[in-house]
N, C-alpha and C. Protein backbone atom coordinates (compact mmCIF):
# COMPACT_ATOMS: atom_id res chain seq x y z
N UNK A 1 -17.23 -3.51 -7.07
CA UNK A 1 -16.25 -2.66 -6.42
C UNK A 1 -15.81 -1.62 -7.43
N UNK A 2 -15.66 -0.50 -7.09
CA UNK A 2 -15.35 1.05 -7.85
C UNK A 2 -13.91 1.23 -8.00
N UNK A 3 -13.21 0.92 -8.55
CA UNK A 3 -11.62 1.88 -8.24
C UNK A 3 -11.43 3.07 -9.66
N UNK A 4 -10.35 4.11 -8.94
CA UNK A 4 -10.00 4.75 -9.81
C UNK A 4 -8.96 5.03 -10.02
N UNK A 5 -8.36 5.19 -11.21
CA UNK A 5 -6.94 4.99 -11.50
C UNK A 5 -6.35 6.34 -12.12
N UNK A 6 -5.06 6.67 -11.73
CA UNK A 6 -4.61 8.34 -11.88
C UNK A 6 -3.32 7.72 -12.38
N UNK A 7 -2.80 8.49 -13.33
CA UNK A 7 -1.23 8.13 -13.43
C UNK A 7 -0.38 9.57 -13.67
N UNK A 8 0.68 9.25 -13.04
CA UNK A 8 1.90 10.56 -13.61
C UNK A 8 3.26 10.11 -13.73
N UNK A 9 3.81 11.53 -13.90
CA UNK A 9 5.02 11.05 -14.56
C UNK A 9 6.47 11.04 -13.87
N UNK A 10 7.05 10.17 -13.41
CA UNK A 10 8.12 10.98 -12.56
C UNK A 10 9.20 11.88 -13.26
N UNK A 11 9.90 12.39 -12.90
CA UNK A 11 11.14 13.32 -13.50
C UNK A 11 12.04 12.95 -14.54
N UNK A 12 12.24 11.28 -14.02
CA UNK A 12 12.94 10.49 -15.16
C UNK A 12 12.06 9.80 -16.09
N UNK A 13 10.98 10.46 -16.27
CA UNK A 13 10.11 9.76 -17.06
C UNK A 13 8.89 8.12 -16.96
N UNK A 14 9.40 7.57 -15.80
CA UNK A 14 8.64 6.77 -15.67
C UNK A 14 7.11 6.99 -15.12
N UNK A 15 6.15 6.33 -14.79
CA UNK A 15 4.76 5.94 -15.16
C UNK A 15 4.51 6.07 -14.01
N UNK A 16 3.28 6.52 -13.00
CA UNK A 16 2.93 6.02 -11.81
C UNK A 16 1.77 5.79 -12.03
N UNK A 17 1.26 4.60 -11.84
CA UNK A 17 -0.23 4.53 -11.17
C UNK A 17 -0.64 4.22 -10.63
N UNK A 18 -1.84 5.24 -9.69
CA UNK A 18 -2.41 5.38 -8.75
C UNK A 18 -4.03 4.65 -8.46
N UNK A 19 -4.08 3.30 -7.46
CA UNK A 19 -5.64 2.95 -7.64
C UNK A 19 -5.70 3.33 -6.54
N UNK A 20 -7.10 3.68 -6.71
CA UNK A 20 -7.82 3.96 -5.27
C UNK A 20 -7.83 2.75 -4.09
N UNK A 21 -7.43 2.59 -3.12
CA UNK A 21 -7.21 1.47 -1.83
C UNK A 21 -8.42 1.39 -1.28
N UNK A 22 -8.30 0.35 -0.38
CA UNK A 22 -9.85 0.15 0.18
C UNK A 22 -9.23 -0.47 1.14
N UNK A 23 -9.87 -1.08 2.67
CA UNK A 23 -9.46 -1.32 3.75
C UNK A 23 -10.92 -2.29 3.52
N UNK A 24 -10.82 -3.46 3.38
CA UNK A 24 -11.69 -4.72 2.79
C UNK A 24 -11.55 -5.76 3.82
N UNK A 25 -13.04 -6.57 4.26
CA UNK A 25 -13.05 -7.64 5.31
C UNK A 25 -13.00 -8.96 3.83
N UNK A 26 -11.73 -9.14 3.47
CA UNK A 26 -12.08 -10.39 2.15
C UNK A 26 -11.39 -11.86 2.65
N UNK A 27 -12.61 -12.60 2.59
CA UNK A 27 -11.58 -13.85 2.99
C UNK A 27 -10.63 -14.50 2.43
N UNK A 28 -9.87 -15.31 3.70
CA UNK A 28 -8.39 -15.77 2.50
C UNK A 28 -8.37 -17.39 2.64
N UNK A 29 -8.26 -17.89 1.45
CA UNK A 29 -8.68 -19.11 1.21
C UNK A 29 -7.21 -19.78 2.19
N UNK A 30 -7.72 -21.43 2.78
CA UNK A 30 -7.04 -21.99 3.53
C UNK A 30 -5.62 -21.93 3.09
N UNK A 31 -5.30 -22.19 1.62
CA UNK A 31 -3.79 -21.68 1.51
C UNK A 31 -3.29 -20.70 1.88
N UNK A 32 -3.91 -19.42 1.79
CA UNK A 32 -3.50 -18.26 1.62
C UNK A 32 -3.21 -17.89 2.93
N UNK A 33 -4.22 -18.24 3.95
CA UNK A 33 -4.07 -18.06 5.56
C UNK A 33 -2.82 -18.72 6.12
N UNK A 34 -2.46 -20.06 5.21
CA UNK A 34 -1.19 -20.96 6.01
C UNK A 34 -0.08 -20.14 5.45
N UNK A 35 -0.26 -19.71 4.50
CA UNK A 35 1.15 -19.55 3.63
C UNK A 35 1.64 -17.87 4.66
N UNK A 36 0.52 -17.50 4.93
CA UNK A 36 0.78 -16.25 5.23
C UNK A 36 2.03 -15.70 6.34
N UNK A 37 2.32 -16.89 7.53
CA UNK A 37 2.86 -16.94 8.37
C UNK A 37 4.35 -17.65 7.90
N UNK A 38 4.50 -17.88 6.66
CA UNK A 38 6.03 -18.17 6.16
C UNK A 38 6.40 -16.87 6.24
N UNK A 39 7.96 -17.30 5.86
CA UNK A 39 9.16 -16.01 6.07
C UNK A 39 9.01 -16.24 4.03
N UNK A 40 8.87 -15.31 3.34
CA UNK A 40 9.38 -15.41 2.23
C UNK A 40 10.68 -15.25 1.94
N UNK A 41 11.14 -16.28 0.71
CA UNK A 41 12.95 -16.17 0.34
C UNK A 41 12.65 -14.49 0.33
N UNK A 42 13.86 -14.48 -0.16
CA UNK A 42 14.55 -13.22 -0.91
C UNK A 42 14.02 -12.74 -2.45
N UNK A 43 12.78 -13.09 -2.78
CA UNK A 43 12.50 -12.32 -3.77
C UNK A 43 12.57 -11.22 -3.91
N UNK A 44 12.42 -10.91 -5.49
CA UNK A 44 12.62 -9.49 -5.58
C UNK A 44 11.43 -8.52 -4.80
N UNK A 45 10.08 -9.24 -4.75
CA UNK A 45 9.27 -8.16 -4.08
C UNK A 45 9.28 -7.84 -2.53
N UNK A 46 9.92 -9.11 -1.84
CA UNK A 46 10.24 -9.17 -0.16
C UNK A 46 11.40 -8.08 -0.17
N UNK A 47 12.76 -8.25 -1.47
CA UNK A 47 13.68 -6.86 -1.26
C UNK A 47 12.87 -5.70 -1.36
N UNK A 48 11.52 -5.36 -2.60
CA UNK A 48 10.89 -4.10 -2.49
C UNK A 48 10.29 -3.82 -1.07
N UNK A 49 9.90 -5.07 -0.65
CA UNK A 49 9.37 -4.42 0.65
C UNK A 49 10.70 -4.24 2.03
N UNK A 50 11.45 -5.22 2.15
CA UNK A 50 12.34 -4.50 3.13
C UNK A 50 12.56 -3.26 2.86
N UNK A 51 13.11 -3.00 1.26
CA UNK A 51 13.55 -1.35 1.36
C UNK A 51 12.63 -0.09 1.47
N UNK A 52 11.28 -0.92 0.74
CA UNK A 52 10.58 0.39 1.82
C UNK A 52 10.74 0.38 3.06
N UNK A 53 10.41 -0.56 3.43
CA UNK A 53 9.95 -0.34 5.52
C UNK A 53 11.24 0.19 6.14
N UNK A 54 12.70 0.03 5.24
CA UNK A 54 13.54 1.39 5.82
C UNK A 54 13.01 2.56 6.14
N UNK A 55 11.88 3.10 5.31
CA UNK A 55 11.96 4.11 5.66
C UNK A 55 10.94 4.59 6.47
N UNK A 56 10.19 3.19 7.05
CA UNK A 56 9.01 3.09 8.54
C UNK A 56 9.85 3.04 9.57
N UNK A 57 9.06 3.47 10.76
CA UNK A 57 10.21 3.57 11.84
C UNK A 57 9.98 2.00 12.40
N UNK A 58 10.82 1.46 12.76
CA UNK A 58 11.36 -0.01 13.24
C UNK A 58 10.05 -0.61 14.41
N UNK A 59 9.51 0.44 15.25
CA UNK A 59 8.61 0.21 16.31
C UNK A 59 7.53 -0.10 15.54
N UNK A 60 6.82 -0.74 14.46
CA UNK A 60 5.53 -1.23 14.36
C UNK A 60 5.98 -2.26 14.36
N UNK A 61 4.19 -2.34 14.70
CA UNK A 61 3.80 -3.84 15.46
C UNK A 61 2.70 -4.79 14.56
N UNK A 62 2.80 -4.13 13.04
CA UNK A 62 2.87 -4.94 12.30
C UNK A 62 3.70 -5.50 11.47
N UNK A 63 2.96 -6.88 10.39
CA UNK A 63 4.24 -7.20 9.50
C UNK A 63 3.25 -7.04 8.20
N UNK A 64 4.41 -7.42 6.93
CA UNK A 64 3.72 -7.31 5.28
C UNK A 64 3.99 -8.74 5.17
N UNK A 65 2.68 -9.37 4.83
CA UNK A 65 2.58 -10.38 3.65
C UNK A 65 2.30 -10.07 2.53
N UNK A 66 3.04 -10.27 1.47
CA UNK A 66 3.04 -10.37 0.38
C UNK A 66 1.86 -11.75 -0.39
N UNK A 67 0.61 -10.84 -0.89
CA UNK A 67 -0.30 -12.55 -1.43
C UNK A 67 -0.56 -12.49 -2.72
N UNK A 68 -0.25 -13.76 -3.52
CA UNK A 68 -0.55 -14.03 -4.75
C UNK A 68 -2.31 -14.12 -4.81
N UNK A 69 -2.73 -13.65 -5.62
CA UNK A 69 -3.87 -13.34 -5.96
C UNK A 69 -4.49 -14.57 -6.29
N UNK A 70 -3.84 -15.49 -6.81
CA UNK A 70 -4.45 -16.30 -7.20
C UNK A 70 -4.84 -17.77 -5.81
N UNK A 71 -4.18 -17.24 -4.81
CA UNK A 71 -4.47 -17.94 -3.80
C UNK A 71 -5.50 -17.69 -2.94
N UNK A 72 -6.68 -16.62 -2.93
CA UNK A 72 -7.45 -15.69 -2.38
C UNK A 72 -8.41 -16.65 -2.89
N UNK A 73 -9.58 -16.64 -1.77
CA UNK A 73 -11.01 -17.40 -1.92
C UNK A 73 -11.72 -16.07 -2.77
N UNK A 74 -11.42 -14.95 -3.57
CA UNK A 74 -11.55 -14.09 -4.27
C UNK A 74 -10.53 -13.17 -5.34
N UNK A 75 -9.74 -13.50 -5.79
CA UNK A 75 -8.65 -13.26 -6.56
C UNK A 75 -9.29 -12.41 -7.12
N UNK A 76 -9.78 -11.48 -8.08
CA UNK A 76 -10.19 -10.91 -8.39
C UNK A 76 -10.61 -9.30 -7.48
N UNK A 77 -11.10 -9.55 -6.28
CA UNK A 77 -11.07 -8.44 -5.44
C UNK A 77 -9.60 -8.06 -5.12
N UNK A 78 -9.01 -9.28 -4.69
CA UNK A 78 -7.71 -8.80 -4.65
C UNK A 78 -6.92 -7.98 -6.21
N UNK A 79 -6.72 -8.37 -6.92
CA UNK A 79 -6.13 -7.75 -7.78
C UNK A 79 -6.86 -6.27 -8.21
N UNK A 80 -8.10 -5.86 -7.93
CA UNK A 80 -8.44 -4.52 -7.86
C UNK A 80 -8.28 -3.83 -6.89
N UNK A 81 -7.00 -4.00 -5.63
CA UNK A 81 -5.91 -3.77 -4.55
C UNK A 81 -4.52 -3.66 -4.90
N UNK A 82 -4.33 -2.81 -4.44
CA UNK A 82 -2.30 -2.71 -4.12
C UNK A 82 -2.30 -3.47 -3.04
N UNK A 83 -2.85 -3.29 -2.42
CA UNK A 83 -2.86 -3.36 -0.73
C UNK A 83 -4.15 -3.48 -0.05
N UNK A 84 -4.51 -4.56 1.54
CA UNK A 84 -5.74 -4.39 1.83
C UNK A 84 -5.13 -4.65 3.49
N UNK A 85 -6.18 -4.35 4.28
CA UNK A 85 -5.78 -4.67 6.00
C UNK A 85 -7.30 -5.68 5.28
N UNK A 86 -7.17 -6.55 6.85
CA UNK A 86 -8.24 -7.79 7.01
C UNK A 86 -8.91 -7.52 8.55
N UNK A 87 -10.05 -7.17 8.53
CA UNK A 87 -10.84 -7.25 9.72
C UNK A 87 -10.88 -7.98 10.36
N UNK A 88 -10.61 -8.73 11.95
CA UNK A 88 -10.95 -9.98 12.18
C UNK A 88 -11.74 -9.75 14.13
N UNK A 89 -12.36 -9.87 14.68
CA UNK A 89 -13.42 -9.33 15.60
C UNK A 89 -13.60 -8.03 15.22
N UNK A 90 -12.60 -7.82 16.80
CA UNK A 90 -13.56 -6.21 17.04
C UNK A 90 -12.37 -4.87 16.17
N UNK A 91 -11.24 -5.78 15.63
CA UNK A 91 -10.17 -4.90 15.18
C UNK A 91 -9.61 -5.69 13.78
N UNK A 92 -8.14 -5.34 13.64
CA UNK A 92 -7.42 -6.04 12.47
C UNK A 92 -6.58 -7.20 12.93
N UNK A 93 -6.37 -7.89 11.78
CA UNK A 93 -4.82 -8.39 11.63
C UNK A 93 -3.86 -7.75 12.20
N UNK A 94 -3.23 -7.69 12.40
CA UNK A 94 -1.63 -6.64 12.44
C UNK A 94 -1.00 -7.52 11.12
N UNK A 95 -1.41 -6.79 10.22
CA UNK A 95 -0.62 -7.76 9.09
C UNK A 95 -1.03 -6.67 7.74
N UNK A 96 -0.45 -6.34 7.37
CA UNK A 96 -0.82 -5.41 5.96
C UNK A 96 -0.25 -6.48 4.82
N UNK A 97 -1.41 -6.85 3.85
CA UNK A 97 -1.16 -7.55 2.64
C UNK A 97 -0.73 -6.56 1.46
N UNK A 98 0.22 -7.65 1.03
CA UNK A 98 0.28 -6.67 -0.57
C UNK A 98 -0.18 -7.65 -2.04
N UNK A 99 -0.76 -6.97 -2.31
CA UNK A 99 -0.95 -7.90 -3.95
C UNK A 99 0.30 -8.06 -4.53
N UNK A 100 0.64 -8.91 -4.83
CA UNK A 100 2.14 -9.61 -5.61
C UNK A 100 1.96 -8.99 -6.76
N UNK A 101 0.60 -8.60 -7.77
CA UNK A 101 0.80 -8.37 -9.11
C UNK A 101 0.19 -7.45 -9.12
N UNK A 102 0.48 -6.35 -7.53
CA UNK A 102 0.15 -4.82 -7.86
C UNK A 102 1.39 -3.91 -8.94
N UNK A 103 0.99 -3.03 -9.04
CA UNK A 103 1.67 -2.37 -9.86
C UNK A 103 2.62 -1.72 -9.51
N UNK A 104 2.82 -0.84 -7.93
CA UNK A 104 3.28 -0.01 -7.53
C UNK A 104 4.88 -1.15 -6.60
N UNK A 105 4.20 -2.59 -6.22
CA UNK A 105 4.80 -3.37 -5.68
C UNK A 105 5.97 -3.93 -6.94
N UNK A 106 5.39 -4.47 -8.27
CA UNK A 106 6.42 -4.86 -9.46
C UNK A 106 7.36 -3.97 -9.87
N UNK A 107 7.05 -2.66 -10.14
CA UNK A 107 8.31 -0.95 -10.25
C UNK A 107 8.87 -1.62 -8.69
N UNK A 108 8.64 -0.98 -7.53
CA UNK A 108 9.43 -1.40 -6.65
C UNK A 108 10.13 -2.27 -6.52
N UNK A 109 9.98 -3.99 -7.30
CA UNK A 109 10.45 -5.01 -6.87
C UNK A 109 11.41 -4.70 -8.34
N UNK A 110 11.14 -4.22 -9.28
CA UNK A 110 12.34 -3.77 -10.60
C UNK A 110 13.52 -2.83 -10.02
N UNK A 111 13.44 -2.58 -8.77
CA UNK A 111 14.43 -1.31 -8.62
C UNK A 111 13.91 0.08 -8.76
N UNK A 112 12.84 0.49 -9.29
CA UNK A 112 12.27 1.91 -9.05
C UNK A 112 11.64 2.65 -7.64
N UNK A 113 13.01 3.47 -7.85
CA UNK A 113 13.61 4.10 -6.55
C UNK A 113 12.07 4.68 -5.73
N UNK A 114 11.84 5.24 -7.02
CA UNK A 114 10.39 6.16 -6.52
C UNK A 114 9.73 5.44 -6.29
N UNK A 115 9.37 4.19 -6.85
CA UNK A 115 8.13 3.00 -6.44
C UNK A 115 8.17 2.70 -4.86
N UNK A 116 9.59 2.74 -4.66
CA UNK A 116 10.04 1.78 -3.63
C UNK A 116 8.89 2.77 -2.24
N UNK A 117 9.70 3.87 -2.63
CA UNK A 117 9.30 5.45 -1.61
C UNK A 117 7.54 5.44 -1.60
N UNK A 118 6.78 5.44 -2.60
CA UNK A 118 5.59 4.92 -3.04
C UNK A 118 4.92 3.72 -2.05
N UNK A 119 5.68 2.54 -2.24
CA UNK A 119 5.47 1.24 -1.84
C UNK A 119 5.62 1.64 -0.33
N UNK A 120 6.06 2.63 0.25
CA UNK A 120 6.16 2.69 2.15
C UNK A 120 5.07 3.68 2.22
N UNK A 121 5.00 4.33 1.41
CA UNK A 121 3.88 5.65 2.07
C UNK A 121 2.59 4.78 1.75
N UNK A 122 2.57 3.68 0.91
CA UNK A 122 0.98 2.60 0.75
C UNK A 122 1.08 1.93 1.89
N UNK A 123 2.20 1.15 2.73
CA UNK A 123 2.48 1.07 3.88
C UNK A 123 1.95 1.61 5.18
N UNK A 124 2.14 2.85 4.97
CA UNK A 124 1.69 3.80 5.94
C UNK A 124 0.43 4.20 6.18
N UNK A 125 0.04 4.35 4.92
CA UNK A 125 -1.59 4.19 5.01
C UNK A 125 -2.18 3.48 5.37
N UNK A 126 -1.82 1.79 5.28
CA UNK A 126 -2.76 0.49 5.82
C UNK A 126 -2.44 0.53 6.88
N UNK A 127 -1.03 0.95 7.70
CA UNK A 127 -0.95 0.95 8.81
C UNK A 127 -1.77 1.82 9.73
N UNK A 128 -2.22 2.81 9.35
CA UNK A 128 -3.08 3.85 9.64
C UNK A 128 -4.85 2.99 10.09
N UNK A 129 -4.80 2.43 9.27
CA UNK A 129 -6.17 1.57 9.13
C UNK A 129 -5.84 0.82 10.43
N UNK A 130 -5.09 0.10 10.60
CA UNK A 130 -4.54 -1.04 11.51
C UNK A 130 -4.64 -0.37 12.93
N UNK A 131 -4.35 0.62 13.00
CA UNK A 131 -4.71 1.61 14.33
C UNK A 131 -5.80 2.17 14.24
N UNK A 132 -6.77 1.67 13.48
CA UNK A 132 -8.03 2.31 13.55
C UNK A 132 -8.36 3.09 13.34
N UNK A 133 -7.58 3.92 12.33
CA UNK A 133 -7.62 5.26 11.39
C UNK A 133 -8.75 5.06 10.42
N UNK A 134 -9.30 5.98 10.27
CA UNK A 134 -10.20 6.46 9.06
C UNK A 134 -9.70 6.44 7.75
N UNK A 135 -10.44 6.35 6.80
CA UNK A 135 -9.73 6.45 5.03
C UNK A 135 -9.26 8.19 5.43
N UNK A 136 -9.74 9.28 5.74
CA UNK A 136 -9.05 10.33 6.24
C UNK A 136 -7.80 10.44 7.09
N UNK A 137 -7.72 9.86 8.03
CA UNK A 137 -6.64 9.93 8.64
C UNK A 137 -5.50 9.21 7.54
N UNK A 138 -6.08 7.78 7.19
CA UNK A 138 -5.02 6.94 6.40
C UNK A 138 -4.08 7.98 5.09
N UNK A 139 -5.21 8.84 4.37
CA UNK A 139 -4.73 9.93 3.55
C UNK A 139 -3.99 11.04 4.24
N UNK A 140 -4.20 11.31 5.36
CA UNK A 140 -3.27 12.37 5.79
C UNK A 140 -1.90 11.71 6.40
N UNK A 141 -1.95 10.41 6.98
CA UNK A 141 -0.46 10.06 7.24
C UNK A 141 0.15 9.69 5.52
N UNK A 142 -0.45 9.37 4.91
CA UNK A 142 0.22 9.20 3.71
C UNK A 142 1.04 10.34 3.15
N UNK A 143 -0.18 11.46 2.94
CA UNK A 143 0.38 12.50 2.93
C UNK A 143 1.75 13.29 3.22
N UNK A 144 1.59 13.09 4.46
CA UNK A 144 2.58 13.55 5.71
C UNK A 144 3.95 12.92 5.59
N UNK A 145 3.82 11.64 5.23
CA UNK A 145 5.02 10.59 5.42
C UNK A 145 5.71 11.15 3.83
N UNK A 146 4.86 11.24 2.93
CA UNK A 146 5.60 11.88 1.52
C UNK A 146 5.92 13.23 1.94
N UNK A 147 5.54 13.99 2.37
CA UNK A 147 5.95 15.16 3.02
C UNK A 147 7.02 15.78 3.28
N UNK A 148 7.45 14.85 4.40
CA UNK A 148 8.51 14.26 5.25
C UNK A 148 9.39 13.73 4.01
N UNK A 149 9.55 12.73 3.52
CA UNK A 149 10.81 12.20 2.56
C UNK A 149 11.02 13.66 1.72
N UNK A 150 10.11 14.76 1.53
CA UNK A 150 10.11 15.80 0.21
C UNK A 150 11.12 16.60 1.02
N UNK A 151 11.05 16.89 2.25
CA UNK A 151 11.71 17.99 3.38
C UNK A 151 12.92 17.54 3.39
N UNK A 152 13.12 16.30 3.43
CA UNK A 152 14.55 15.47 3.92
C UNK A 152 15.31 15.48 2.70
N UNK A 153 14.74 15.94 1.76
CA UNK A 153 15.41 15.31 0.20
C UNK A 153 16.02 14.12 -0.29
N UNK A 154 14.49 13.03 0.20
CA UNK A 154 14.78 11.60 -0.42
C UNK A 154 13.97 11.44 -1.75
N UNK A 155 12.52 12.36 -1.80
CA UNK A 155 11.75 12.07 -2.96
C UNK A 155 12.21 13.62 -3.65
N UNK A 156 12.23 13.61 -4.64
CA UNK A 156 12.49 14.99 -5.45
C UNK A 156 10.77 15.33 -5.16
N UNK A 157 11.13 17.06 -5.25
CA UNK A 157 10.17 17.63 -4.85
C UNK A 157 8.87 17.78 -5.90
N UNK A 158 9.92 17.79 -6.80
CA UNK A 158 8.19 17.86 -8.61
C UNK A 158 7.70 16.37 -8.02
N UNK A 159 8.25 15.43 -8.02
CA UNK A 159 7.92 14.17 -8.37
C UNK A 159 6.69 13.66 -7.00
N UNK A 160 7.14 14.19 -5.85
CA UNK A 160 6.45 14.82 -4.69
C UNK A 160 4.82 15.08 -4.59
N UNK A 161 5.20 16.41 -5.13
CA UNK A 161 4.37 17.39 -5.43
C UNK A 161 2.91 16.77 -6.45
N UNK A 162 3.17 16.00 -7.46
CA UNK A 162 2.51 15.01 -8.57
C UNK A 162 1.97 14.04 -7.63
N UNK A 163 2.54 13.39 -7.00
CA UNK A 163 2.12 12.07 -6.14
C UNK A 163 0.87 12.77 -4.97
N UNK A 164 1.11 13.88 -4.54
CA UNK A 164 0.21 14.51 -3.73
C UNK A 164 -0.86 15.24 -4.02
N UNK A 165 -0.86 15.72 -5.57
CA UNK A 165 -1.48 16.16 -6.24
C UNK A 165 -2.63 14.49 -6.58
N UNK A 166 -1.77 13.74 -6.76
CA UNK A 166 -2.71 12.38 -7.47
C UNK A 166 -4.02 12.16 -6.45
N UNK A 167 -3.72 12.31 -5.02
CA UNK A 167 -3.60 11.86 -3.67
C UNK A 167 -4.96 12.42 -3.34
N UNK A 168 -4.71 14.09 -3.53
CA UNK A 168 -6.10 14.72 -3.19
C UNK A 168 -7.40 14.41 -4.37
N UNK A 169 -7.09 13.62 -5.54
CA UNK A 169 -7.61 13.67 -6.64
C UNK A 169 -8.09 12.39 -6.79
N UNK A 170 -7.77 11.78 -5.40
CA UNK A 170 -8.71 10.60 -5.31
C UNK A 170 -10.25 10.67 -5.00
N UNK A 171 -11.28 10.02 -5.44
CA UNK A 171 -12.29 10.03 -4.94
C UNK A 171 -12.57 9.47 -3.19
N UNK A 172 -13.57 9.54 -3.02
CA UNK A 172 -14.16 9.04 -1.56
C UNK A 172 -14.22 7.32 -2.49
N UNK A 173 -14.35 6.11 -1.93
CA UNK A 173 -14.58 4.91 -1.77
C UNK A 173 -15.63 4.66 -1.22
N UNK A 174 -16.23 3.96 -0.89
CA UNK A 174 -17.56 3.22 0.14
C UNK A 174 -16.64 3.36 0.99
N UNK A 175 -15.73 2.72 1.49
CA UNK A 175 -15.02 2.39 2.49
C UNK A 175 -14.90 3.86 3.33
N UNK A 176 -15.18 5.22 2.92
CA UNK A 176 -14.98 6.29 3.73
C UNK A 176 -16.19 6.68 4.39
N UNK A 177 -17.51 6.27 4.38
CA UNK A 177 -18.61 6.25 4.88
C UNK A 177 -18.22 6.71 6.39
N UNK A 178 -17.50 5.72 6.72
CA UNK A 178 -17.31 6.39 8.31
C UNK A 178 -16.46 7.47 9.05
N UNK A 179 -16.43 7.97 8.03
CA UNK A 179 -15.67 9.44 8.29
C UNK A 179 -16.10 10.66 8.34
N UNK A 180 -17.75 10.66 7.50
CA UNK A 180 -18.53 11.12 7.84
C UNK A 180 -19.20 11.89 9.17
């Protein structure tokens, strides 16, 4: 598997980095499938993710599991993921996973404001997949949704501007074959 990794800087100085996502059919070992349907406590990464999905609109009809990598009948694929949707017939899960020891998910689950904003627009993208979006489409709602927070003045606009810049400066994946 290929990923590529971009980093910048936000305004206050902190770090972003950017891996390339993939929308992956990876199986999940019998723990990982049971555990998946718990409510997690109140960790700090379940608070990173409520406070992103503030800023998803309330009507999806999916949810986020949060999966430890090390519970995956492939741990290793997983951790070269922020994030993956799971194929299952003719469509998805309705379930967007997050890697517990992604990068963009740990800043978020520390309190970094920008991660957090970050952590919904990665959101938005798998959700994109989940409706049967293309790695194109998935990049343009991403896009769009940072867009949108830049217009409203929730993300500062340099810091914005860098993240979108990272965005177009991603490569194609295997996974975009069908966009073709």
């Amino acid at each position: 598997m290929t990923r590529s990794i971009r980093t910048l800087r936000t305004l206050d100085g902190a770090r972003i980095v950017l891996w390339t996502l993939a929308t992956v059919a990876l199986p999940l070992s019998d723990h990982a499938r049971a555990s998946e349907t718990r409510r997690l406590p109140q960790t700090p990464e379940r608070r990173a993710v409520d406070a992103a999905l503030q800023y998803i609109p309330a009507s999806r009809d999916w949810e986020v599991v949060v999966i430890d990598p090390e519970f995956a009948a492939d741990p290793a694929a997983i951790r070269a993921l922020d994030a993956f949707t799971v194929r299952e017939g003719a469509g998805f899960r309705k379930k967007v996973y997050l890697n517990r020891e992604s990068r963009i998910l740990q800043e978020a689950a520390k309190g970094v404001d920008f991660y957090v904003k970050v952590l919904a627009a990665l959101l938005v993208h798998e959700a994109e997949h989940l409706k049967g979006g293309t790695e194109s489409a998935a990049r343009r709602a991403e896009r769009q949704f940072i867009q949108d927070l830049m217009a409203h003045g929730v993300v500062p606009t340099e810091d914005g501007l860098r993240y979108l810049a990272l965005l177009r400066l991603q490569p194609e994946g295997p996974h975009d074959r069908s966009d073709r």
